[in-house]
Protein backbone atom coordinates (compact mmCIF):
# COMPACT_ATOMS: atom_id res chain seq x y z
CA UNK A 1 0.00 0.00 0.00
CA UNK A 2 3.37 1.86 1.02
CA UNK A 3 4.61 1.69 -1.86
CA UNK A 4 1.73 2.28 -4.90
CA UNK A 5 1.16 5.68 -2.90
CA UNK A 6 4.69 6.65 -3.41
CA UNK A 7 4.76 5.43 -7.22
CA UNK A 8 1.12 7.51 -7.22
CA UNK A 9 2.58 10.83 -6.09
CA UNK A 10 5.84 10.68 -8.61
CA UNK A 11 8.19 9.51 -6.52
CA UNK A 12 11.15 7.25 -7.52
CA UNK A 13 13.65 5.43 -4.95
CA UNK A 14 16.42 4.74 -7.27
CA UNK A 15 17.83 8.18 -6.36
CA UNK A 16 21.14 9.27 -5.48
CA UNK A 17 20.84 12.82 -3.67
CA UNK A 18 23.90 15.34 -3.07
CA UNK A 19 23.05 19.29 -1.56
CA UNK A 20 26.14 21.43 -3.66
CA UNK A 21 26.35 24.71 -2.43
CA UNK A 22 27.24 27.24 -4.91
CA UNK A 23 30.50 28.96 -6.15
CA UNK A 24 33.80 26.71 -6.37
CA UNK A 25 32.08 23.76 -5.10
CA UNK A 26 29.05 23.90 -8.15
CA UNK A 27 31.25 24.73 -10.96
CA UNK A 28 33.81 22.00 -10.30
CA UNK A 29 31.28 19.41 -10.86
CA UNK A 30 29.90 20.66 -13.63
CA UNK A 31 32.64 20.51 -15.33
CA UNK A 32 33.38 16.97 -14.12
CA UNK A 33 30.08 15.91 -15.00
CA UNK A 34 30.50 17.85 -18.53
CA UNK A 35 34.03 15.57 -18.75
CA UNK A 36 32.37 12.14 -18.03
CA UNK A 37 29.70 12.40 -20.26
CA UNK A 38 29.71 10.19 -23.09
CA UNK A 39 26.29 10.43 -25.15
CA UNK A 40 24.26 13.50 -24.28
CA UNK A 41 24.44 17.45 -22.43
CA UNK A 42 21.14 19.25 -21.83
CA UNK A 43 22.21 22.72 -20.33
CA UNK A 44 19.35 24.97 -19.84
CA UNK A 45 19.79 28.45 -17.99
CA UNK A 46 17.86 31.60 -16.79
CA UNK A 47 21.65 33.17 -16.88
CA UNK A 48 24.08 32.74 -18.61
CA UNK A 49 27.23 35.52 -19.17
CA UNK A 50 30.35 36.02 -21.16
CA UNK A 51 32.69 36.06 -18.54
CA UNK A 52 35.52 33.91 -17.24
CA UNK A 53 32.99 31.64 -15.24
CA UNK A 54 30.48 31.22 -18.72
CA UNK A 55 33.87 30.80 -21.05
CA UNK A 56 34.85 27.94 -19.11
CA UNK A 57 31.57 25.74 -19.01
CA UNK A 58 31.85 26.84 -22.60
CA UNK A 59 35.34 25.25 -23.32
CA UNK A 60 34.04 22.12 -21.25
CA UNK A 61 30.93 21.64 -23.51
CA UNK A 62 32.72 22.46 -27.00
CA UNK A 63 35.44 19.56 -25.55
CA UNK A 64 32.34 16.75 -24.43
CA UNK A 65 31.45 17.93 -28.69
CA UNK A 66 34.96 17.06 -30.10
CA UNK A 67 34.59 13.28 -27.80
CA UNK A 68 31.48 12.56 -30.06
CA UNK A 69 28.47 14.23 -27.28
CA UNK A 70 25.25 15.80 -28.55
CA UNK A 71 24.90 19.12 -26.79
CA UNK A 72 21.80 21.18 -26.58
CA UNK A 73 21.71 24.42 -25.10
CA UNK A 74 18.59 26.61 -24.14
CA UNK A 75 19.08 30.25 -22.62
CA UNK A 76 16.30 32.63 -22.03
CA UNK A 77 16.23 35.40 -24.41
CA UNK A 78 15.71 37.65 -22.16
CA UNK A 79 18.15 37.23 -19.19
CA UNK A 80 20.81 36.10 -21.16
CA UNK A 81 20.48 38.43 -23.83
CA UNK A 82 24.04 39.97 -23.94
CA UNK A 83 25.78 37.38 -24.78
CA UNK A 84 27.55 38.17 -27.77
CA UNK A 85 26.61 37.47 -31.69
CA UNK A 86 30.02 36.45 -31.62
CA UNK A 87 30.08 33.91 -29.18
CA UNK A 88 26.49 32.65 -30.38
CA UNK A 89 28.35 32.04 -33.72
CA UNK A 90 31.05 30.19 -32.14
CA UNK A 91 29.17 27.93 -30.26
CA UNK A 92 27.18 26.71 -33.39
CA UNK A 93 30.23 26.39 -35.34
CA UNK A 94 31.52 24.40 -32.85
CA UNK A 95 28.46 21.90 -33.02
CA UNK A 96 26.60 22.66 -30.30
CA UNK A 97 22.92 22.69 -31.14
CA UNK A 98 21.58 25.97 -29.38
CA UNK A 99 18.43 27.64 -29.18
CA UNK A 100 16.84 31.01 -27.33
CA UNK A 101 13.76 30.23 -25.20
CA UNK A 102 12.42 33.74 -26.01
CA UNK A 103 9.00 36.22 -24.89
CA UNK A 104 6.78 36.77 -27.29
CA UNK A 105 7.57 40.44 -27.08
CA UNK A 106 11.12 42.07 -25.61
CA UNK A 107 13.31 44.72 -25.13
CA UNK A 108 15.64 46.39 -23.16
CA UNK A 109 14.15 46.53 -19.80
CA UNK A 110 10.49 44.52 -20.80
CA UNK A 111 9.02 41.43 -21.96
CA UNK A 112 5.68 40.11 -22.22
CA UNK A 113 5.37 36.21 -22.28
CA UNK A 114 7.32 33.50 -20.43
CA UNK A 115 10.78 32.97 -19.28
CA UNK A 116 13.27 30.20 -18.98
CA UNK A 117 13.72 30.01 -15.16
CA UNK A 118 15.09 27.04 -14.49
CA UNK A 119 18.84 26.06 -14.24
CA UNK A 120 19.32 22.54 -15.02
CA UNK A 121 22.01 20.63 -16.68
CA UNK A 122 21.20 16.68 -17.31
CA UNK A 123 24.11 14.34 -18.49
CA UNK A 124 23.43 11.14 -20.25
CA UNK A 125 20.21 10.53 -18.38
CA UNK A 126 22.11 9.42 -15.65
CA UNK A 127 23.07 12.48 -13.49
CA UNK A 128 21.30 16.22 -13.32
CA UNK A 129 22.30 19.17 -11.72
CA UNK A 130 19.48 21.64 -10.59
CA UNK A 131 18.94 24.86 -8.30
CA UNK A 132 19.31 28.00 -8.42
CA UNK A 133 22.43 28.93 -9.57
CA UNK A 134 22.99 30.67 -12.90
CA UNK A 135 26.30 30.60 -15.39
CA UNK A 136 28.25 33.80 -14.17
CA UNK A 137 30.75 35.42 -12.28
CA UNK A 138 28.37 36.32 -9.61
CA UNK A 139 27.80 32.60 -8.63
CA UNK A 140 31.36 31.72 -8.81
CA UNK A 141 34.10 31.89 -6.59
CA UNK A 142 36.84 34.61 -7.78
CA UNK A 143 39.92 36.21 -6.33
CA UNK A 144 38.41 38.43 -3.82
CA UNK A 145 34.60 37.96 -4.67
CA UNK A 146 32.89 35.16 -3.17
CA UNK A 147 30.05 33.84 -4.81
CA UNK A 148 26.48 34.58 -4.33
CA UNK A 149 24.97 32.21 -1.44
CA UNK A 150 22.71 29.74 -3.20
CA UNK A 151 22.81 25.94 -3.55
CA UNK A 152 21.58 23.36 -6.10
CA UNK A 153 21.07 19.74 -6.15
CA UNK A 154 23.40 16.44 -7.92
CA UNK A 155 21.29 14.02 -8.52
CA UNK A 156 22.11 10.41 -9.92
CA UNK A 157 19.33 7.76 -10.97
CA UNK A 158 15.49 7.71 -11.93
CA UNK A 159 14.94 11.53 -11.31
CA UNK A 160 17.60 12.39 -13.90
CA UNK A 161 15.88 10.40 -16.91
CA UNK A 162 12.72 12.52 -15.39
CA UNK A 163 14.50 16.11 -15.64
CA UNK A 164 15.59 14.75 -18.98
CA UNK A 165 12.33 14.20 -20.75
CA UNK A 166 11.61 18.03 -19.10
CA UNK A 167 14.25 19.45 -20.60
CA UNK A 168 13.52 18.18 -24.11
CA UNK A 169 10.13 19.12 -23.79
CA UNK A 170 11.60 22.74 -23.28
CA UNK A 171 13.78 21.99 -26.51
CA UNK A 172 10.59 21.83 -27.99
CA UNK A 173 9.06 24.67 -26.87
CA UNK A 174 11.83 26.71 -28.67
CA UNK A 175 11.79 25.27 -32.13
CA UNK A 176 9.39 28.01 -33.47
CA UNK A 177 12.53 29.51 -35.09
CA UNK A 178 14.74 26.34 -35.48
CA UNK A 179 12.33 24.06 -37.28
CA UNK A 180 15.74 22.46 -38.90
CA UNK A 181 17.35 21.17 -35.74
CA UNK A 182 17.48 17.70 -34.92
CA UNK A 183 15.75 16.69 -31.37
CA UNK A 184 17.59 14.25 -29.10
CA UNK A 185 16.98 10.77 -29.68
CA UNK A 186 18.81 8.71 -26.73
CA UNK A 187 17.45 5.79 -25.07
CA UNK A 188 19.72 4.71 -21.90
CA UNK A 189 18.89 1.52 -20.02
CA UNK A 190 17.64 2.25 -16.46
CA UNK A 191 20.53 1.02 -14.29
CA UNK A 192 20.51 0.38 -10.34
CA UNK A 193 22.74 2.94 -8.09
CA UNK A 194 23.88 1.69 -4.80
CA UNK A 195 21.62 4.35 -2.74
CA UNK A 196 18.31 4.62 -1.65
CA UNK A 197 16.41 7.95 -1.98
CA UNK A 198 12.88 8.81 -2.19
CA UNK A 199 12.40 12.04 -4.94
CA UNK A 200 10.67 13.23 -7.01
CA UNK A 201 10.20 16.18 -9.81
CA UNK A 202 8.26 19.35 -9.20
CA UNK A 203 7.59 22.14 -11.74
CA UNK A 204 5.73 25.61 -11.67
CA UNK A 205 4.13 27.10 -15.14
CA UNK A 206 2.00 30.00 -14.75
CA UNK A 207 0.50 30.15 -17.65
CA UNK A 208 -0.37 26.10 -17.35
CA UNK A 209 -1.71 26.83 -13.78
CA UNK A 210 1.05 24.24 -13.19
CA UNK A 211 1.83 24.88 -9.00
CA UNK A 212 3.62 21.66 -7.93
CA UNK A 213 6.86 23.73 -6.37
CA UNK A 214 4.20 26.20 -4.73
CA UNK A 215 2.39 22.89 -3.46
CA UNK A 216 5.20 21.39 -1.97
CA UNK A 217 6.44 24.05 -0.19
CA UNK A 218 2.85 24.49 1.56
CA UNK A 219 2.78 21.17 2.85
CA UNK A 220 6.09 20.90 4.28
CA UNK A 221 5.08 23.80 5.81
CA UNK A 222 2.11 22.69 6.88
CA UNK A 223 3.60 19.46 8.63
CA UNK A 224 6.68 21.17 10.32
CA UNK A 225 6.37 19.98 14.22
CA UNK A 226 9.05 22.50 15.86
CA UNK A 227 11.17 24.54 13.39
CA UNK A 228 11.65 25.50 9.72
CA UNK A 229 14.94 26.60 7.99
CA UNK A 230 14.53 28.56 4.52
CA UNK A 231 17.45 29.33 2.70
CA UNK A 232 15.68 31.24 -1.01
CA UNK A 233 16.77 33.48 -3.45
CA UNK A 234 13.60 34.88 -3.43
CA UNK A 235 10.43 34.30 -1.03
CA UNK A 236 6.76 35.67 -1.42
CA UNK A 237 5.55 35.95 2.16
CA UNK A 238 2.17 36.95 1.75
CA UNK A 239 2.23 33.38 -0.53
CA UNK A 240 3.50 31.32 2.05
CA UNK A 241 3.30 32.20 5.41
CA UNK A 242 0.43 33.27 5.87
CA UNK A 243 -1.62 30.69 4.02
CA UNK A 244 0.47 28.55 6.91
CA UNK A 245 -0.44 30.57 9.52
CA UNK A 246 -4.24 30.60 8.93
CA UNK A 247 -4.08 26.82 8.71
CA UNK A 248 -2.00 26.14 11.95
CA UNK A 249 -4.38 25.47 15.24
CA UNK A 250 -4.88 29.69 16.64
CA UNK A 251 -3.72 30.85 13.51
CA UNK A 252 -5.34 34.49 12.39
């Protein structure tokens, strides 16, 4: 019984689960993840700059190319809309398929539509990486500028073939103006990992009334017995707390 309401709600035990905390710590696997992978890269981020920190997973991804890997890349068009014609060129050159996950409408300091929020980099199917840290110097550790406090999550096994399927489904949603690239193809064997983990994916979409990160958060909330440690980026109190508060016994 257990167990079919665990497969019910989406969760998967044949997890492996790591916290990273960002700067040094984030970037260095990355790139070890970029190094080991042998088939297929999915990098998808809200951010990504032209700087020392954004050159490097660059070099690491045009490298996985040259060792035979399929790379597709999604960046929002909005956020990471300085990066260079340039470097756009160069990256295609070099083979990696790339796409802009654009509004329907932009400019400057605007947009009307929906934005590529999510920072998520999947590796063969086998291992993810996913938070909230962006590509840039600000997230990275640097001589004499420590990185931005935020943390993300390594995760090896059945949620990773999950975040895969999303992240081609956001390939898709950015064809409009690519109808000539090839989609990824790649069918890996499911394969048992030594650890035990119960997880599972969760994914917001306003304009699909999709709220399964807002969800979550409510009921851990709601269950918490003594304390409650939030560590965010960004935090809508009037959201959260108080939908707690009016729900907790005295509550007003």
């Amino acid at each position: 019984m257990r167990r079919n309401r665990q497969a019910h709600s989406g969760y998967s035990q044949n997890n492996k689960i790591e916290l990273v905390r960002g700067g040094a710590a984030f970037f260095s696997l990355m790139h070890e993840l970029i190094d080991q992978a042998t088939a297929c890269i999915h990098l998808q981020f809200y951010i990504f700059e032209e700087d020392e920190t954004g050159l490097a997973v660059k070099e690491k991804l045009v490298a996985a190319i040259k060792r035979g890997v399929k790379v597709y890349m999604v960046l929002d068009g909005y956020a990471s809309s300085d990066i260079s014609d340039s470097f756009k060129e160069e990256i295609i050159t070099a083979g990696i398929r790339f796409r802009w996950f654009e509004p329907f409408f932009k400019g400057r300091y605007f947009y009307f539509g929906r934005r590529l929020h999510q920072k998520l980099l999947v590796i063969d199917q086998r291992h993810a990486l996913v938070g909230g840290i962006n590509i840039s110097n600000r997230y990275n550790d640097l001589p004499g500028s420590p990185a931005w406090l935020d943390w993300a999550v390594h995760v090896e096994g059945d949620v990773a073939q999950h975040l895969d399927k999303v992240a081609i489904d956001i390939w898709r949603q950015s064809r409009w103006r690519f109808k000539k690239e090839t989609e990824p193809q790649f069918n890996f064997n499911p394969y048992e990992i030594s650890e035990r983990c119960l997880a599972r994916v969760r994914q917001n979409d306003w304009i699909r009334q999709r709220k399964q990160v807002t969800r979550s958060y409510l009921e851990m909330f709601k269950r918490a017995q003594s304390h409650i440690y939030l560590v965010s980026s960004y935090f809508c109190r009037a959201i959260f707390l108080k939908s707690v508060w009016r729900e907790r016994p005295g509550g007003e």
